[in-house]
PDB file of N, CA and C in Angstrom:
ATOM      1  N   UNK A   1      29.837 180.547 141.296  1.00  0.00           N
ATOM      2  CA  UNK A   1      28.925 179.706 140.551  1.00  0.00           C
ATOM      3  C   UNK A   1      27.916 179.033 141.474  1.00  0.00           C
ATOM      4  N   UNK A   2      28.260 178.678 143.021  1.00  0.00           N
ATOM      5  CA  UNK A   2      27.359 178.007 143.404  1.00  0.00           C
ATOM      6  C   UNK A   2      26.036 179.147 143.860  1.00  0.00           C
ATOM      7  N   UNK A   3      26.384 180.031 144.221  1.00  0.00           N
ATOM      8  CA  UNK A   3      25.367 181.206 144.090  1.00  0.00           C
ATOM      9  C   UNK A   3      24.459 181.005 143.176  1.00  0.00           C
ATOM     10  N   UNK A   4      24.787 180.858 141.879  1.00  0.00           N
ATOM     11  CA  UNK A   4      24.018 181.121 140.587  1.00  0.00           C
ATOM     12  C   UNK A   4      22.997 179.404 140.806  1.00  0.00           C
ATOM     13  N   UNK A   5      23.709 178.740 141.113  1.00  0.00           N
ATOM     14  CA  UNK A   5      23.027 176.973 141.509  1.00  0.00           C
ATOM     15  C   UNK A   5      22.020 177.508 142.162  1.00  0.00           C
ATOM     16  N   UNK A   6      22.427 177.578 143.250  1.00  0.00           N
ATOM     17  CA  UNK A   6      21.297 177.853 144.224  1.00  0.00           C
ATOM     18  C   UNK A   6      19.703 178.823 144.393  1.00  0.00           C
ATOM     19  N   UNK A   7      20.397 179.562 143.513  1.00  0.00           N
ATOM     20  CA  UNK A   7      19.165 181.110 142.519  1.00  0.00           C
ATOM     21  C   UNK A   7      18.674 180.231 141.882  1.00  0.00           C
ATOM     22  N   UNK A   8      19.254 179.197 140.855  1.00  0.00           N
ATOM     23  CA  UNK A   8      18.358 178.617 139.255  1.00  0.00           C
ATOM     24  C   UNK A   8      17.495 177.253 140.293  1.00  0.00           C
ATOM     25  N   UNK A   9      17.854 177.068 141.192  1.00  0.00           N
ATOM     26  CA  UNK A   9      17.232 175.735 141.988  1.00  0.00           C
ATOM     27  C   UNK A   9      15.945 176.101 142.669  1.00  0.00           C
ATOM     28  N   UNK A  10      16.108 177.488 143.065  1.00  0.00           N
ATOM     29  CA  UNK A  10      14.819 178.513 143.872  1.00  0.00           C
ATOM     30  C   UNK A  10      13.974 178.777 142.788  1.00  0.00           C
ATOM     31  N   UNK A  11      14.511 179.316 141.581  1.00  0.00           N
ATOM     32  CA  UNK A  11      13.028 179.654 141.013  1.00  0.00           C
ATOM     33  C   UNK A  11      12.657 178.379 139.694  1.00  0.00           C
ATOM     34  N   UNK A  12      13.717 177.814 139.477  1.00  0.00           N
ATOM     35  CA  UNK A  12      13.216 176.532 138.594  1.00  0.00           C
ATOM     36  C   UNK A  12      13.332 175.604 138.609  1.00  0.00           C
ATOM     37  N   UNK A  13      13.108 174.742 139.878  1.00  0.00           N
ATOM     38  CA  UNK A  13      12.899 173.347 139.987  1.00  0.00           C
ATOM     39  C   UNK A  13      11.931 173.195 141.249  1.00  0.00           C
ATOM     40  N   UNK A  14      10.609 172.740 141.550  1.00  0.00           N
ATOM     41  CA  UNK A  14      10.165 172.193 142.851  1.00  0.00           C
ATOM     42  C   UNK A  14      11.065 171.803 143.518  1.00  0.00           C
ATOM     43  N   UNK A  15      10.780 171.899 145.217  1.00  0.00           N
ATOM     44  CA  UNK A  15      11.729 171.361 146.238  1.00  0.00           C
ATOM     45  C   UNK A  15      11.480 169.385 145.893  1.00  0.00           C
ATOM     46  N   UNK A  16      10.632 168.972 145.509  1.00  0.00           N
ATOM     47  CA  UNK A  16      10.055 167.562 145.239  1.00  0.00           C
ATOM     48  C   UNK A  16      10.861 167.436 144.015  1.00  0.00           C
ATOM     49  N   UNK A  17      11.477 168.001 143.129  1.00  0.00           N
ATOM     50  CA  UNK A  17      11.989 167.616 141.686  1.00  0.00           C
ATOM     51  C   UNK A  17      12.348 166.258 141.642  1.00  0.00           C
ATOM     52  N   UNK A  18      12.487 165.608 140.697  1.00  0.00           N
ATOM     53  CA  UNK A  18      12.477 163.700 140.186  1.00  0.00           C
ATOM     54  C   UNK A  18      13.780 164.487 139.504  1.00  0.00           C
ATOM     55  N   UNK A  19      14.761 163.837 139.372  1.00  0.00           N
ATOM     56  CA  UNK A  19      16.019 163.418 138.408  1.00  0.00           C
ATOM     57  C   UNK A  19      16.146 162.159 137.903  1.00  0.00           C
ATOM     58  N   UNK A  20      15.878 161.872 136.687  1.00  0.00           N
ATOM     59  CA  UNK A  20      15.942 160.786 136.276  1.00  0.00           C
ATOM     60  C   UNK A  20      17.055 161.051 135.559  1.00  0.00           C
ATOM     61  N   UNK A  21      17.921 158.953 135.484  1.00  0.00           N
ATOM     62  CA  UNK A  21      19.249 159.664 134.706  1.00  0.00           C
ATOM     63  C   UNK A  21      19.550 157.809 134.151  1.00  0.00           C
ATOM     64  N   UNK A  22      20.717 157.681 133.600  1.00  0.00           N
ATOM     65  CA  UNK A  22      20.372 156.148 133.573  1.00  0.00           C
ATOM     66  C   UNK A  22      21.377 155.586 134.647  1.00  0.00           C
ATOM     67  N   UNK A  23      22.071 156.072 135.308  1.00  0.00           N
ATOM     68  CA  UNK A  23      22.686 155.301 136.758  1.00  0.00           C
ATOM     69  C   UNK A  23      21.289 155.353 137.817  1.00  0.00           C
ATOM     70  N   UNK A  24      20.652 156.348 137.823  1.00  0.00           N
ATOM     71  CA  UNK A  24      19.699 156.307 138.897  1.00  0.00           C
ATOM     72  C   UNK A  24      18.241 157.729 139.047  1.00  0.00           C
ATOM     73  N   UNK A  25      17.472 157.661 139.968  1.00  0.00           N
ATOM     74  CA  UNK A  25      16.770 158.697 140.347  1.00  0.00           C
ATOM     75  C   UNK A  25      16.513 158.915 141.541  1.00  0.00           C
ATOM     76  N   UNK A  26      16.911 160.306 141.565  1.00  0.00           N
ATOM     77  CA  UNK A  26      16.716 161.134 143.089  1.00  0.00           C
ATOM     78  C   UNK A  26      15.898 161.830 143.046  1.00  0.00           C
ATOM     79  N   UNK A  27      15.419 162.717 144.316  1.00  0.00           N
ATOM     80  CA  UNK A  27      14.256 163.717 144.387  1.00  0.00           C
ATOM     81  C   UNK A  27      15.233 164.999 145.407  1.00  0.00           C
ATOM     82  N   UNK A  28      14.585 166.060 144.708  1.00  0.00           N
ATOM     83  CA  UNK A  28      14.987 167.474 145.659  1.00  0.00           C
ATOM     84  C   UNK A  28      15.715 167.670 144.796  1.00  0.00           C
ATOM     85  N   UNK A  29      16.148 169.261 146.155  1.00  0.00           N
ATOM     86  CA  UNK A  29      17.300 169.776 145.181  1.00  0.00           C
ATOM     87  C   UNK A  29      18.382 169.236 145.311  1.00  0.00           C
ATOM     88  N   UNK A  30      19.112 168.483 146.593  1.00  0.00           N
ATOM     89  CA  UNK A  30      19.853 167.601 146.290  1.00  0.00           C
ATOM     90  C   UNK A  30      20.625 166.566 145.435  1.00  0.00           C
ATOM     91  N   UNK A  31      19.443 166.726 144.894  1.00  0.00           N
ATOM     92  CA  UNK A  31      19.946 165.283 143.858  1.00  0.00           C
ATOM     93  C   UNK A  31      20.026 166.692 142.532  1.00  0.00           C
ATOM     94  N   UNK A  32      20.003 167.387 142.251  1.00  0.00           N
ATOM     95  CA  UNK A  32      20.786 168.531 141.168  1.00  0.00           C
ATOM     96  C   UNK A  32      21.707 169.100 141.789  1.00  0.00           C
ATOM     97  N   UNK A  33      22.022 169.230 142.632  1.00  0.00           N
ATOM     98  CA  UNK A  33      23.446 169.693 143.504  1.00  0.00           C
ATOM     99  C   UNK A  33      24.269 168.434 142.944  1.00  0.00           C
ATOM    100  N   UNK A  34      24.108 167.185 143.045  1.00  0.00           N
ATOM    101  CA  UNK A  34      25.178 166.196 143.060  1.00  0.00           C
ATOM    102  C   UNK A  34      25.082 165.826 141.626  1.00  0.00           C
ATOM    103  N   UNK A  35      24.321 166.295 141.205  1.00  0.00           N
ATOM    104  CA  UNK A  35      24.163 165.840 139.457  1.00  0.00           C
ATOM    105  C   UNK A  35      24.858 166.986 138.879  1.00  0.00           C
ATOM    106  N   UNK A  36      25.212 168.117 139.540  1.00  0.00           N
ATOM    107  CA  UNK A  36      26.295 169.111 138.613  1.00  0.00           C
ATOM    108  C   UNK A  36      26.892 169.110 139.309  1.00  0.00           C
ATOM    109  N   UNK A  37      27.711 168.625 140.488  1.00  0.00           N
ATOM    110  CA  UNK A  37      28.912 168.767 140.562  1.00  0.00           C
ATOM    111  C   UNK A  37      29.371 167.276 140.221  1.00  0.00           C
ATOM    112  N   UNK A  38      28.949 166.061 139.733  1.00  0.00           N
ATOM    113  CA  UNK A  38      29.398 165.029 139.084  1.00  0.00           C
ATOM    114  C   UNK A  38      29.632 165.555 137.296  1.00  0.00           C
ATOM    115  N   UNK A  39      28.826 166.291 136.865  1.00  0.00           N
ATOM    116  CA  UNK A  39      29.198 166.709 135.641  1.00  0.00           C
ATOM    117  C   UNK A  39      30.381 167.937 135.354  1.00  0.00           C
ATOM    118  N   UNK A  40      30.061 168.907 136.629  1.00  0.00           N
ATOM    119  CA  UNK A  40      31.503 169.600 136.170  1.00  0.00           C
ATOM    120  C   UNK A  40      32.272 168.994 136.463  1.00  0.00           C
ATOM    121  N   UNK A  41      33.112 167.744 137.300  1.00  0.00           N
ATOM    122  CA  UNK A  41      33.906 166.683 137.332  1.00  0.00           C
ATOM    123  C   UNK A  41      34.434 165.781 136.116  1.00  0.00           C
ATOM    124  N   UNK A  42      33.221 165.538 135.372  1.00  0.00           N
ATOM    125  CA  UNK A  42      33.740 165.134 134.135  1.00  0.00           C
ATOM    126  C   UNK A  42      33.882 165.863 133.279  1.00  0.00           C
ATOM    127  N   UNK A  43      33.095 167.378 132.979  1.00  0.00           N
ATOM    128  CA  UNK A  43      33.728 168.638 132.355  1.00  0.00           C
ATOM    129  C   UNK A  43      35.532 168.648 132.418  1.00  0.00           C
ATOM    130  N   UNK A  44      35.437 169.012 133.621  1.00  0.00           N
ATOM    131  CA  UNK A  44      37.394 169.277 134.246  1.00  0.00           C
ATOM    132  C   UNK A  44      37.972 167.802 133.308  1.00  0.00           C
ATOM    133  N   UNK A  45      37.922 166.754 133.956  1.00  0.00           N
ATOM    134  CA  UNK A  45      38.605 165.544 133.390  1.00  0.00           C
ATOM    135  C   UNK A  45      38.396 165.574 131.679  1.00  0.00           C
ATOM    136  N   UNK A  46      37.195 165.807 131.061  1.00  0.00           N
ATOM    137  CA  UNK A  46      37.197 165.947 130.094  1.00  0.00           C
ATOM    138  C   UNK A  46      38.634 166.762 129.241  1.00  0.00           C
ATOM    139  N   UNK A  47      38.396 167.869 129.827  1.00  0.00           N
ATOM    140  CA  UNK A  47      39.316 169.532 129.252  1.00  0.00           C
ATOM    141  C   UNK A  47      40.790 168.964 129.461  1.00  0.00           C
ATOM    142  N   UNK A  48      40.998 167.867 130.807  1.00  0.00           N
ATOM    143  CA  UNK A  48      42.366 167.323 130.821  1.00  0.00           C
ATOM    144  C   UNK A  48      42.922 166.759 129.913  1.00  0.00           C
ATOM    145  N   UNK A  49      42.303 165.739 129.396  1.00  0.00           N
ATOM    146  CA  UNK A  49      42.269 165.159 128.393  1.00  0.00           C
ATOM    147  C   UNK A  49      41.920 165.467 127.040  1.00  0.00           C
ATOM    148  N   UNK A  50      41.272 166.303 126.661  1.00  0.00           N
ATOM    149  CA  UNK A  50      41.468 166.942 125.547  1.00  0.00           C
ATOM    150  C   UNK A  50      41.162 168.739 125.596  1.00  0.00           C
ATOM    151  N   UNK A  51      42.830 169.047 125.455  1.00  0.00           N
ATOM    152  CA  UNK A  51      43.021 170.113 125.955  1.00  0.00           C
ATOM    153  C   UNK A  51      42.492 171.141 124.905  1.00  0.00           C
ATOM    154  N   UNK A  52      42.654 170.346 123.264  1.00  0.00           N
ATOM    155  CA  UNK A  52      41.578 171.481 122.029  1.00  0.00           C
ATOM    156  C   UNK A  52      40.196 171.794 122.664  1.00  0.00           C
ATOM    157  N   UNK A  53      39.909 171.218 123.176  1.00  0.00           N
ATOM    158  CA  UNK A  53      38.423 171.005 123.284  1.00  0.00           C
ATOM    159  C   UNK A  53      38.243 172.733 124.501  1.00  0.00           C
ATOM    160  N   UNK A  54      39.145 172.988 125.089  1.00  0.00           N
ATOM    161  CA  UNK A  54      39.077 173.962 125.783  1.00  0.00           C
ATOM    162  C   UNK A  54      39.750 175.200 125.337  1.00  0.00           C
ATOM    163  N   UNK A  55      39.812 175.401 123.679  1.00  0.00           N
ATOM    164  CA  UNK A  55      40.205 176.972 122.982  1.00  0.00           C
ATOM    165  C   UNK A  55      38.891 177.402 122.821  1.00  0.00           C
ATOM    166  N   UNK A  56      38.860 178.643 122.902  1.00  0.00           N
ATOM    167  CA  UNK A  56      37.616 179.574 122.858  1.00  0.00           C
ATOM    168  C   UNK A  56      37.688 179.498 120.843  1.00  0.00           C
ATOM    169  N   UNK A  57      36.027 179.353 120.284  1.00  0.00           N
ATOM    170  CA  UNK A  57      35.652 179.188 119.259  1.00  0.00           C
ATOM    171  C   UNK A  57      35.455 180.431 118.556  1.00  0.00           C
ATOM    172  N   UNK A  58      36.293 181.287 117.313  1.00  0.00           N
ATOM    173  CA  UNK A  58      36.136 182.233 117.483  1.00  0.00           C
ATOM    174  C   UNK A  58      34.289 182.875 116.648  1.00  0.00           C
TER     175      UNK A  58
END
């Protein structure tokens, strides 16, 4: 997956990108590196906690 990060960061975001969020705003690609791996973090914790939420929909 981080392969696929790093491809979608090259062709669709400026190296200058703004992240605005309501804890804060960063610039680069940096600051979308740490903004998805803080969300797949709460993805995982999410799925822990509600384990329906992770059956495939048919």
């Amino acid at each position: 997956m981080a392969g696929k990060l790093e491809e979608d960061l090259r062709h669709n975001y400026a190296d200058d990108v703004v992240l605005l969020t309501e804890n804060s705003n960063a610039r680069g690609h940096d600051a979308i590196r740490i903004s998805t791996e803080r969300l797949r973090n709460q993805l995982i914790k999410f799925v822990r906690i509600c384990p329906k939420a992770n059956r495939k929909v048919a």
